[in-house]
PDB file of N, CA and C in Angstrom:
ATOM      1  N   UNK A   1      61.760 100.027  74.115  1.00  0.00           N
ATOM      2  CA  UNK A   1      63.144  99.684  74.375  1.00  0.00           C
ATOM      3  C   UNK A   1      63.264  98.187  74.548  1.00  0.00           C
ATOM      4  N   UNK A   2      64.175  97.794  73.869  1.00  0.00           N
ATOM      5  CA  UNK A   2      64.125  96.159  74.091  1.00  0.00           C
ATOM      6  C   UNK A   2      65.740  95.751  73.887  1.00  0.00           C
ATOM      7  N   UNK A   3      66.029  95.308  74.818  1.00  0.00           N
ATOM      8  CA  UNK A   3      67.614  94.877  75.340  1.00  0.00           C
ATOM      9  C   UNK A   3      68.181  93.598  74.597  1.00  0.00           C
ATOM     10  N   UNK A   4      67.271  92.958  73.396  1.00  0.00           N
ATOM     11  CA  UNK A   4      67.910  92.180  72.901  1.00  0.00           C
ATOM     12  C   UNK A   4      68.309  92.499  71.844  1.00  0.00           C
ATOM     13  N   UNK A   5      68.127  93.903  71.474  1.00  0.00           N
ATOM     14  CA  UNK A   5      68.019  94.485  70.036  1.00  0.00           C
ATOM     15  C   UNK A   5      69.448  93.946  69.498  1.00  0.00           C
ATOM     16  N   UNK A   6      70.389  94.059  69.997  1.00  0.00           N
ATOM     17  CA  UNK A   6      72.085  93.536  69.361  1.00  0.00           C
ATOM     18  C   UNK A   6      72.594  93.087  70.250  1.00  0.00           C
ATOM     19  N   UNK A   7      72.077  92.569  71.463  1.00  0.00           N
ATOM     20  CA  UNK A   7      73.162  91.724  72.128  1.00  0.00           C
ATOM     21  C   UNK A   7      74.278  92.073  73.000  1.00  0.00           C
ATOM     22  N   UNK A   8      74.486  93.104  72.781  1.00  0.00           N
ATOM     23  CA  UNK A   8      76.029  94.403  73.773  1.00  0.00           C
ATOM     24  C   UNK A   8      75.366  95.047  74.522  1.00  0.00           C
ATOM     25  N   UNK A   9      75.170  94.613  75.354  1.00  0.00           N
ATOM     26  CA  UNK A   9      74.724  95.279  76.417  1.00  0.00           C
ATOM     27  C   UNK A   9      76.013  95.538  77.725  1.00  0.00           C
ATOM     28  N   UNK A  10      75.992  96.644  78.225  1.00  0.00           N
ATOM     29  CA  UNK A  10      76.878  96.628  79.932  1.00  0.00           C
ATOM     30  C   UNK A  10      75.907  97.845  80.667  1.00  0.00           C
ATOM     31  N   UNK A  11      76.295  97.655  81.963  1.00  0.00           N
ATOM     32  CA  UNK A  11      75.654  98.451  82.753  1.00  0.00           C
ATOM     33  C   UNK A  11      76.412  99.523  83.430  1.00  0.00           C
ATOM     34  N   UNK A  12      75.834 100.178  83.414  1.00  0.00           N
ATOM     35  CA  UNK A  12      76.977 101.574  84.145  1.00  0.00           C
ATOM     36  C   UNK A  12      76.398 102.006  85.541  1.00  0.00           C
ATOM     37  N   UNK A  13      77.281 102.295  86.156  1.00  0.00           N
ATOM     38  CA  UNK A  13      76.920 102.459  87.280  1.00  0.00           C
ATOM     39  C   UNK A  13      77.742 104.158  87.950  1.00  0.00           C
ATOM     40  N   UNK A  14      77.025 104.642  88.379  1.00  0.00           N
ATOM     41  CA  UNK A  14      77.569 105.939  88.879  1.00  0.00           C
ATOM     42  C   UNK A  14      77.073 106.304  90.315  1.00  0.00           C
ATOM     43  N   UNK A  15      78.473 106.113  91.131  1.00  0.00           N
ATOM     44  CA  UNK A  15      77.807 105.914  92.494  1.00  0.00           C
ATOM     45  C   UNK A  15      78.542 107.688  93.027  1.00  0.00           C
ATOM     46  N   UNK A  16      77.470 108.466  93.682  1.00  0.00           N
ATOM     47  CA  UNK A  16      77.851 109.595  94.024  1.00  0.00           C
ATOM     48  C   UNK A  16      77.519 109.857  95.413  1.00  0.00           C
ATOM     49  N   UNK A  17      78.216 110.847  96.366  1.00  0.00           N
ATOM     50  CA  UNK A  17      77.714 111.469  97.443  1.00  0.00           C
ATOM     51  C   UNK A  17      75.787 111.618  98.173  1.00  0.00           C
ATOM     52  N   UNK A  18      75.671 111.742  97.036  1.00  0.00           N
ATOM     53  CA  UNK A  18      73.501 111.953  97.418  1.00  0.00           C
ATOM     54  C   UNK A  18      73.227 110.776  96.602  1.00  0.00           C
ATOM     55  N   UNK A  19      73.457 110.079  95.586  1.00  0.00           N
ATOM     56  CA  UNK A  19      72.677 108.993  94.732  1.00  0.00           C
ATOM     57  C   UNK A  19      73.578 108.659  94.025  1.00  0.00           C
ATOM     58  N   UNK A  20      73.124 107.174  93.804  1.00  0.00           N
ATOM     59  CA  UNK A  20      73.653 105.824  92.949  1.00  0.00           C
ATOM     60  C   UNK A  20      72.520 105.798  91.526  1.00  0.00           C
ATOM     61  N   UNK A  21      73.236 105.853  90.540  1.00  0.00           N
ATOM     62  CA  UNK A  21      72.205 106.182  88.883  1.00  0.00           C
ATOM     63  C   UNK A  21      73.273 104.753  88.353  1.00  0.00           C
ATOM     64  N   UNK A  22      71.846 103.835  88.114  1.00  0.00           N
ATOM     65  CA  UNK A  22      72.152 102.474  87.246  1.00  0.00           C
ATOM     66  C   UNK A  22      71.535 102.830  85.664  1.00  0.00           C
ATOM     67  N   UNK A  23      71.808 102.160  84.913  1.00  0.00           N
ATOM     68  CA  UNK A  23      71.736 101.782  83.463  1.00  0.00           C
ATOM     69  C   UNK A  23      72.125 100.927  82.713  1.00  0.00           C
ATOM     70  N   UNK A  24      70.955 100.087  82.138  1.00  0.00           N
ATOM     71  CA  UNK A  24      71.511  99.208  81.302  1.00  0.00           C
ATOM     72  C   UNK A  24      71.645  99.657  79.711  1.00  0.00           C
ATOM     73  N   UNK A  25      72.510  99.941  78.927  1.00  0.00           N
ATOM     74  CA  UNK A  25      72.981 100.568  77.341  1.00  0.00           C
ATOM     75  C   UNK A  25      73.347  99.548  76.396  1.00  0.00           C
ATOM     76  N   UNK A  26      72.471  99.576  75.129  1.00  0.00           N
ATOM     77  CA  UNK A  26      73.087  99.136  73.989  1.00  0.00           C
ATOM     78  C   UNK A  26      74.136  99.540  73.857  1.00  0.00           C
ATOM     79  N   UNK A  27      75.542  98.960  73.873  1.00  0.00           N
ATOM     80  CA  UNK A  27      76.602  99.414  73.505  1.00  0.00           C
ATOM     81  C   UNK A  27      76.916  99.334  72.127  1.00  0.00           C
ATOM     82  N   UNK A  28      76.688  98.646  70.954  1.00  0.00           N
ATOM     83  CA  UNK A  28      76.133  99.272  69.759  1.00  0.00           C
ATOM     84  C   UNK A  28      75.394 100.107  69.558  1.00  0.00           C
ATOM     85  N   UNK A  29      74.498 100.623  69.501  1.00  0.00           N
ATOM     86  CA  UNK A  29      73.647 101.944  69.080  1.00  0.00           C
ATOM     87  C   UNK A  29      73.959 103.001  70.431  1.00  0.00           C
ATOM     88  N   UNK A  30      74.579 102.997  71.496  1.00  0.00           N
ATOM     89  CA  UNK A  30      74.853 104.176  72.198  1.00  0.00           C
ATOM     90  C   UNK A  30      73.827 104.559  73.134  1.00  0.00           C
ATOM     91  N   UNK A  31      72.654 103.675  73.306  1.00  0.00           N
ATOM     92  CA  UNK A  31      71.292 103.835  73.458  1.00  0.00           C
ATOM     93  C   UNK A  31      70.931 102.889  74.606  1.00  0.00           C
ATOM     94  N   UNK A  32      70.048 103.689  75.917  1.00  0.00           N
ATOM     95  CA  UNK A  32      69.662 103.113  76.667  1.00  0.00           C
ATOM     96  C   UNK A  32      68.498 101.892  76.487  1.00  0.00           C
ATOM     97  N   UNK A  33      69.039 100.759  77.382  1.00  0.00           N
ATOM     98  CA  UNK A  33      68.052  99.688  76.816  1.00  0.00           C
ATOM     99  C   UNK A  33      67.139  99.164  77.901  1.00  0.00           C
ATOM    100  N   UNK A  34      66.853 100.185  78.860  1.00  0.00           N
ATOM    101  CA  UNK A  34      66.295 100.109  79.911  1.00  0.00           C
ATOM    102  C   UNK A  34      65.778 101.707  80.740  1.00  0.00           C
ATOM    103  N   UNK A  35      65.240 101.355  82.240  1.00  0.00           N
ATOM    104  CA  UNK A  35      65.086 103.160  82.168  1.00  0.00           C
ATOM    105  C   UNK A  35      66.590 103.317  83.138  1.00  0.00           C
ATOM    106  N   UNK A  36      66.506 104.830  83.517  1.00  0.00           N
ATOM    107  CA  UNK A  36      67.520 105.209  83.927  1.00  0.00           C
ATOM    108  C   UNK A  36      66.798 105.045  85.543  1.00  0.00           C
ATOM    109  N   UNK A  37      67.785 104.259  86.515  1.00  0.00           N
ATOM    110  CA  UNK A  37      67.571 104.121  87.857  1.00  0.00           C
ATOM    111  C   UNK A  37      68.100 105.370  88.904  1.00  0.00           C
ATOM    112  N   UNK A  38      67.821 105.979  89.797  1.00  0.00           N
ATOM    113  CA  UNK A  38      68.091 106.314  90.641  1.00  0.00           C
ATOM    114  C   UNK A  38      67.671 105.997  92.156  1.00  0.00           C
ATOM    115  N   UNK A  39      68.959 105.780  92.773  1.00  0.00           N
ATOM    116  CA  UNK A  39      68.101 105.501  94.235  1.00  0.00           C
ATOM    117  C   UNK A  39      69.248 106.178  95.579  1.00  0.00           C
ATOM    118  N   UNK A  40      69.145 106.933  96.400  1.00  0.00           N
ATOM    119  CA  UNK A  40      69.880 107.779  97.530  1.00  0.00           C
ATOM    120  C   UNK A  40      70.975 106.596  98.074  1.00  0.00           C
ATOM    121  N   UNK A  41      71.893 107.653  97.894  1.00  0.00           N
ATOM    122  CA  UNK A  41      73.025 106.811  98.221  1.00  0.00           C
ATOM    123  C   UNK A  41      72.823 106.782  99.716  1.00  0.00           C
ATOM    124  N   UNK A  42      72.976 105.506 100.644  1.00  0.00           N
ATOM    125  CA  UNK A  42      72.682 104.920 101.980  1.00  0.00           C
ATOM    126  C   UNK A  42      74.201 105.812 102.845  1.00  0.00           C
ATOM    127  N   UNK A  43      73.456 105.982 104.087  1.00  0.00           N
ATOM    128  CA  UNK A  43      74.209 106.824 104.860  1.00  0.00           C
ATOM    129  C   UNK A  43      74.246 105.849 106.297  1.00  0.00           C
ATOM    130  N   UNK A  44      75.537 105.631 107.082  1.00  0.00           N
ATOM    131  CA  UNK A  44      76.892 106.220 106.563  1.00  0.00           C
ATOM    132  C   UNK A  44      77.084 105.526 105.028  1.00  0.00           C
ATOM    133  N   UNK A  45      77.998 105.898 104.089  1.00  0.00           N
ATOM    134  CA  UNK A  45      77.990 105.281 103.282  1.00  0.00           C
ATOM    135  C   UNK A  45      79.209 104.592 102.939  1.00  0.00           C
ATOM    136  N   UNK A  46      79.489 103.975 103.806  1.00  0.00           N
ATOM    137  CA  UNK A  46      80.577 102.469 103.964  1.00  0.00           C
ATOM    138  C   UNK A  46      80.144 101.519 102.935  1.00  0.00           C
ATOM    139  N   UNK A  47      81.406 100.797 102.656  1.00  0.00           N
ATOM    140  CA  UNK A  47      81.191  99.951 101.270  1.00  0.00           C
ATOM    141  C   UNK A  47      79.927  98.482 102.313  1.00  0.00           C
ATOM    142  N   UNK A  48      80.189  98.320 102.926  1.00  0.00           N
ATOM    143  CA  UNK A  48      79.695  97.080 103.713  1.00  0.00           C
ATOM    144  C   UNK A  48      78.055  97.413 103.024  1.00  0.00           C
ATOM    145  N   UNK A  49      77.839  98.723 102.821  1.00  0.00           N
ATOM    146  CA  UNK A  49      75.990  99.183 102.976  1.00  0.00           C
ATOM    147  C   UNK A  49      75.990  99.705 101.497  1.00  0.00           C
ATOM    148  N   UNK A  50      76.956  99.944 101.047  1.00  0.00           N
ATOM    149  CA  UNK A  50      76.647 101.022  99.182  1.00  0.00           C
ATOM    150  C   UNK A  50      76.225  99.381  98.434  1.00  0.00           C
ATOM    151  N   UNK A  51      77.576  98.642  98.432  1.00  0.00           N
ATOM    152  CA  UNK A  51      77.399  97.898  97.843  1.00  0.00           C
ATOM    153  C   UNK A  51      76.050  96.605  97.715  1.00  0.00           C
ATOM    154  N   UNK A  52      75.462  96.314  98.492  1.00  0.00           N
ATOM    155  CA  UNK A  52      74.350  95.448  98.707  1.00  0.00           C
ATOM    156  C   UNK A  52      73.566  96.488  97.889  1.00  0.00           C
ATOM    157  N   UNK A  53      73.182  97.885  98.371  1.00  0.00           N
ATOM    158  CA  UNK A  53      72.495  99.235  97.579  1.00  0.00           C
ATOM    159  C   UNK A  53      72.850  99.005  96.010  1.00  0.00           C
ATOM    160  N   UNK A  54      73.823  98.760  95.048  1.00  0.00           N
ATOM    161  CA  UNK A  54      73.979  98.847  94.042  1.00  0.00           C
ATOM    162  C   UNK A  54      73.710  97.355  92.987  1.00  0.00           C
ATOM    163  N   UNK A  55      74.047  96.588  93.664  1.00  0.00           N
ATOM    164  CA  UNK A  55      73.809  95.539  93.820  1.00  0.00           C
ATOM    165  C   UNK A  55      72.121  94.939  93.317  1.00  0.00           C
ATOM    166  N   UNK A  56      71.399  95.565  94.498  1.00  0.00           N
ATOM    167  CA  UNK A  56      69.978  95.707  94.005  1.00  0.00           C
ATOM    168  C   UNK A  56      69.520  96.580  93.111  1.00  0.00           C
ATOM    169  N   UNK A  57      69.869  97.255  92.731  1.00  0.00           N
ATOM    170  CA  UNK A  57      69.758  98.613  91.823  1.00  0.00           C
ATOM    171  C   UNK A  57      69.997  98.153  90.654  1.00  0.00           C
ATOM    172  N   UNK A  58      71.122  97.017  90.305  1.00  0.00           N
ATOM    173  CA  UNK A  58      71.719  96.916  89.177  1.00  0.00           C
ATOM    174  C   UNK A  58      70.978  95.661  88.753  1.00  0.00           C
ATOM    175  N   UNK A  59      70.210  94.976  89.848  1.00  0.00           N
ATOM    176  CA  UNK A  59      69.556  93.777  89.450  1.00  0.00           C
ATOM    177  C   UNK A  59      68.219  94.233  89.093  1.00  0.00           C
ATOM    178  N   UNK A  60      67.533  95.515  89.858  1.00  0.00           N
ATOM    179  CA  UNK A  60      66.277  95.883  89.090  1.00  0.00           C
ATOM    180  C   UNK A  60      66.512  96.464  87.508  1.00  0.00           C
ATOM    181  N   UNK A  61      67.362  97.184  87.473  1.00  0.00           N
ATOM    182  CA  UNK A  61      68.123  97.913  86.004  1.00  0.00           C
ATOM    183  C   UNK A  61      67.648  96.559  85.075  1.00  0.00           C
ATOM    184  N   UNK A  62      68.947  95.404  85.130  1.00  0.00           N
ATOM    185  CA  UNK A  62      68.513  94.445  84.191  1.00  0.00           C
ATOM    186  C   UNK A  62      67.178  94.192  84.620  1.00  0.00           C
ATOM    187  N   UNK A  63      66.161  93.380  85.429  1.00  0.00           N
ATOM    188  CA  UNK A  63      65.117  93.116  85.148  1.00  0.00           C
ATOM    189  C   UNK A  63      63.991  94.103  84.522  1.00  0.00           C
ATOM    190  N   UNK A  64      64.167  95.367  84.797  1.00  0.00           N
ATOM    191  CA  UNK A  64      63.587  96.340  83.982  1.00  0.00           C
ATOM    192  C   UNK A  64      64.031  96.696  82.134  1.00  0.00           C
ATOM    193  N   UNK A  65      64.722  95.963  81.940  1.00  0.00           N
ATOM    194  CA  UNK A  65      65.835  95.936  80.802  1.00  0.00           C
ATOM    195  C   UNK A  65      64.707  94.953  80.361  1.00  0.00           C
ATOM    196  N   UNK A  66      64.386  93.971  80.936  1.00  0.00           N
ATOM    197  CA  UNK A  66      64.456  92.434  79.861  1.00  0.00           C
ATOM    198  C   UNK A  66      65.232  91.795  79.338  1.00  0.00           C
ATOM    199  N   UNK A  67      66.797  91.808  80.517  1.00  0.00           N
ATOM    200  CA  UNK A  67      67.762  91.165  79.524  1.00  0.00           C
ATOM    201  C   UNK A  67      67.429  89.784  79.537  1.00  0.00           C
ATOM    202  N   UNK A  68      67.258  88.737  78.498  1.00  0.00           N
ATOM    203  CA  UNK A  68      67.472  87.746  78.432  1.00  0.00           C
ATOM    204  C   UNK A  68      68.609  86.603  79.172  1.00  0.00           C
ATOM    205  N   UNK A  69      68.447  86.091  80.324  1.00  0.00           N
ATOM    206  CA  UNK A  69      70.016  85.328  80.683  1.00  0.00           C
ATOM    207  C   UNK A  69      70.261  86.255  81.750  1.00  0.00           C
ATOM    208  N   UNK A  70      69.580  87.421  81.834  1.00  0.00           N
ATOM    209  CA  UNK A  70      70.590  88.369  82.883  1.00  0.00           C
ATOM    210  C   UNK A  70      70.499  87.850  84.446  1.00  0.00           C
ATOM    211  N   UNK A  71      72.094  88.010  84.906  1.00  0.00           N
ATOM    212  CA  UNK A  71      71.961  87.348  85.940  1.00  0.00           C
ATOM    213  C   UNK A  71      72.725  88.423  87.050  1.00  0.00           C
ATOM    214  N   UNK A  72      73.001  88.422  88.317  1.00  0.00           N
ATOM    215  CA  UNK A  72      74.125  89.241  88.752  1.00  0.00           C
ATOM    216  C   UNK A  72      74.370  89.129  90.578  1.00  0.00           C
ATOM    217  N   UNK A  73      75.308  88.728  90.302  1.00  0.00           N
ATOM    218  CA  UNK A  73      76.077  87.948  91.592  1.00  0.00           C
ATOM    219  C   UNK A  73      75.653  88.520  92.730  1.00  0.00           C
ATOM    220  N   UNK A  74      75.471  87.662  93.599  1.00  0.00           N
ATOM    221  CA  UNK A  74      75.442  88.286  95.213  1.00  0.00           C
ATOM    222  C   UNK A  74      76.208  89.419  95.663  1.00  0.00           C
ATOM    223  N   UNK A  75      77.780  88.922  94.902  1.00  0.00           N
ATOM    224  CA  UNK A  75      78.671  89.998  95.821  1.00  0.00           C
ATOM    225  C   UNK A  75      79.683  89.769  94.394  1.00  0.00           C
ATOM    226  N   UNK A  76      80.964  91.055  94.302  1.00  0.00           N
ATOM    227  CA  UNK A  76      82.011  90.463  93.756  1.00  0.00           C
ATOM    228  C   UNK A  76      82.356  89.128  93.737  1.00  0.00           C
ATOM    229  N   UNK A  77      82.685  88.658  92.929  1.00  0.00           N
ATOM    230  CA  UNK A  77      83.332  87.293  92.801  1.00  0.00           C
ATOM    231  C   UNK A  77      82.442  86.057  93.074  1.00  0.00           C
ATOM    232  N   UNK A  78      81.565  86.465  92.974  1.00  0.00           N
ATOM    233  CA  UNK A  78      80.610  85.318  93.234  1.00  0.00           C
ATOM    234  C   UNK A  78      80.359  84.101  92.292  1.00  0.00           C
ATOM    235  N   UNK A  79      79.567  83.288  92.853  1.00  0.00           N
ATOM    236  CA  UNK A  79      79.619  81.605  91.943  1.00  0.00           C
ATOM    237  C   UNK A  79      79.606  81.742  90.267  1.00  0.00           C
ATOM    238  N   UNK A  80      80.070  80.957  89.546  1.00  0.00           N
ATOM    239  CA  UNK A  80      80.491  80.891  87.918  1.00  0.00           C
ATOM    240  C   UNK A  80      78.557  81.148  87.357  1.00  0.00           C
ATOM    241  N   UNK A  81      78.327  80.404  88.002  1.00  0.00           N
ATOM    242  CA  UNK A  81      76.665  80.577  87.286  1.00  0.00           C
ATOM    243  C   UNK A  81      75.927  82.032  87.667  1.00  0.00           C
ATOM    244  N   UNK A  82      76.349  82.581  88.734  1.00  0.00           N
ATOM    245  CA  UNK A  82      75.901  83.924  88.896  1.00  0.00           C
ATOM    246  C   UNK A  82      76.505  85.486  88.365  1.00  0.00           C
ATOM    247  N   UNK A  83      76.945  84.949  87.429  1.00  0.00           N
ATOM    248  CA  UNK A  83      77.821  86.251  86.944  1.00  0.00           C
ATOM    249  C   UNK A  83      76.977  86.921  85.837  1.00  0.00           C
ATOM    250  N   UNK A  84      77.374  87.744  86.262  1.00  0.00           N
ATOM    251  CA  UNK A  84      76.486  89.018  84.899  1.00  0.00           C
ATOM    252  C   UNK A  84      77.039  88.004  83.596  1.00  0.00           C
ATOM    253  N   UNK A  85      75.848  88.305  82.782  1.00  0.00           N
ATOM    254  CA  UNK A  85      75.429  87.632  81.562  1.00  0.00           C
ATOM    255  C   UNK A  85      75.030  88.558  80.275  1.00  0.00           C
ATOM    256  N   UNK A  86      75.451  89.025  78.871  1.00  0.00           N
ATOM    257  CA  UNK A  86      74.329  89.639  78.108  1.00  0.00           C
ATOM    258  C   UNK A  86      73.920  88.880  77.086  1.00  0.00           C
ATOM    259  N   UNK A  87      72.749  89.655  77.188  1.00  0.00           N
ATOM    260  CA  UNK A  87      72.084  88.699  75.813  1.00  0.00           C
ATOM    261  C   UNK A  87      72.584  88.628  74.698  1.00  0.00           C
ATOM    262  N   UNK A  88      72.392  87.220  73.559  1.00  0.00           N
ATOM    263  CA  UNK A  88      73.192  87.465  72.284  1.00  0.00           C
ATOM    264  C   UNK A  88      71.752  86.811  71.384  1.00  0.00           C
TER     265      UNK A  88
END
């Protein structure tokens, strides 16, 4: 699997009651470009504690990806240079 194959990459994120499942997908070919993450969704599960949880999840996703450039912010809205990035 190699995440530079075309460049379209996004990550999906599916945050549920028992577990948070990350993925990074060729969005041209339909095809995962990384493995599929799972990790227990944190209890209580207040945004203050999910989010830091997904956060890291979504930053191992890309580094398990190999995205090239991939980057991904501390928090929402975070600095211009830390914003999710895909490879081209």
């Amino acid at each position: 699997m190699t995440a530079a194959s075309t460049g379209r990459l996004a990550v999906g994120v599916d945050v549920g009651g028992s577990g948070i499942k990350v993925a990074v997908v060729d969005v041209e070919r339909g095809t995962l470009a990384g493995p599929r993450l799972r990790v227990a969704t944190p209890q209580p599960s207040s945004p203050g504690v999910v989010l830091p949880t997904m956060i890291r999840t979504v930053r191992r996703a890309v580094a398990e990806a190999k995205v090239a450039g991939g980057a991904v912010p501390e928090k929402p809205g975070g600095s211009p240079r830390s914003r999710t990035r895909t490879s081209r």
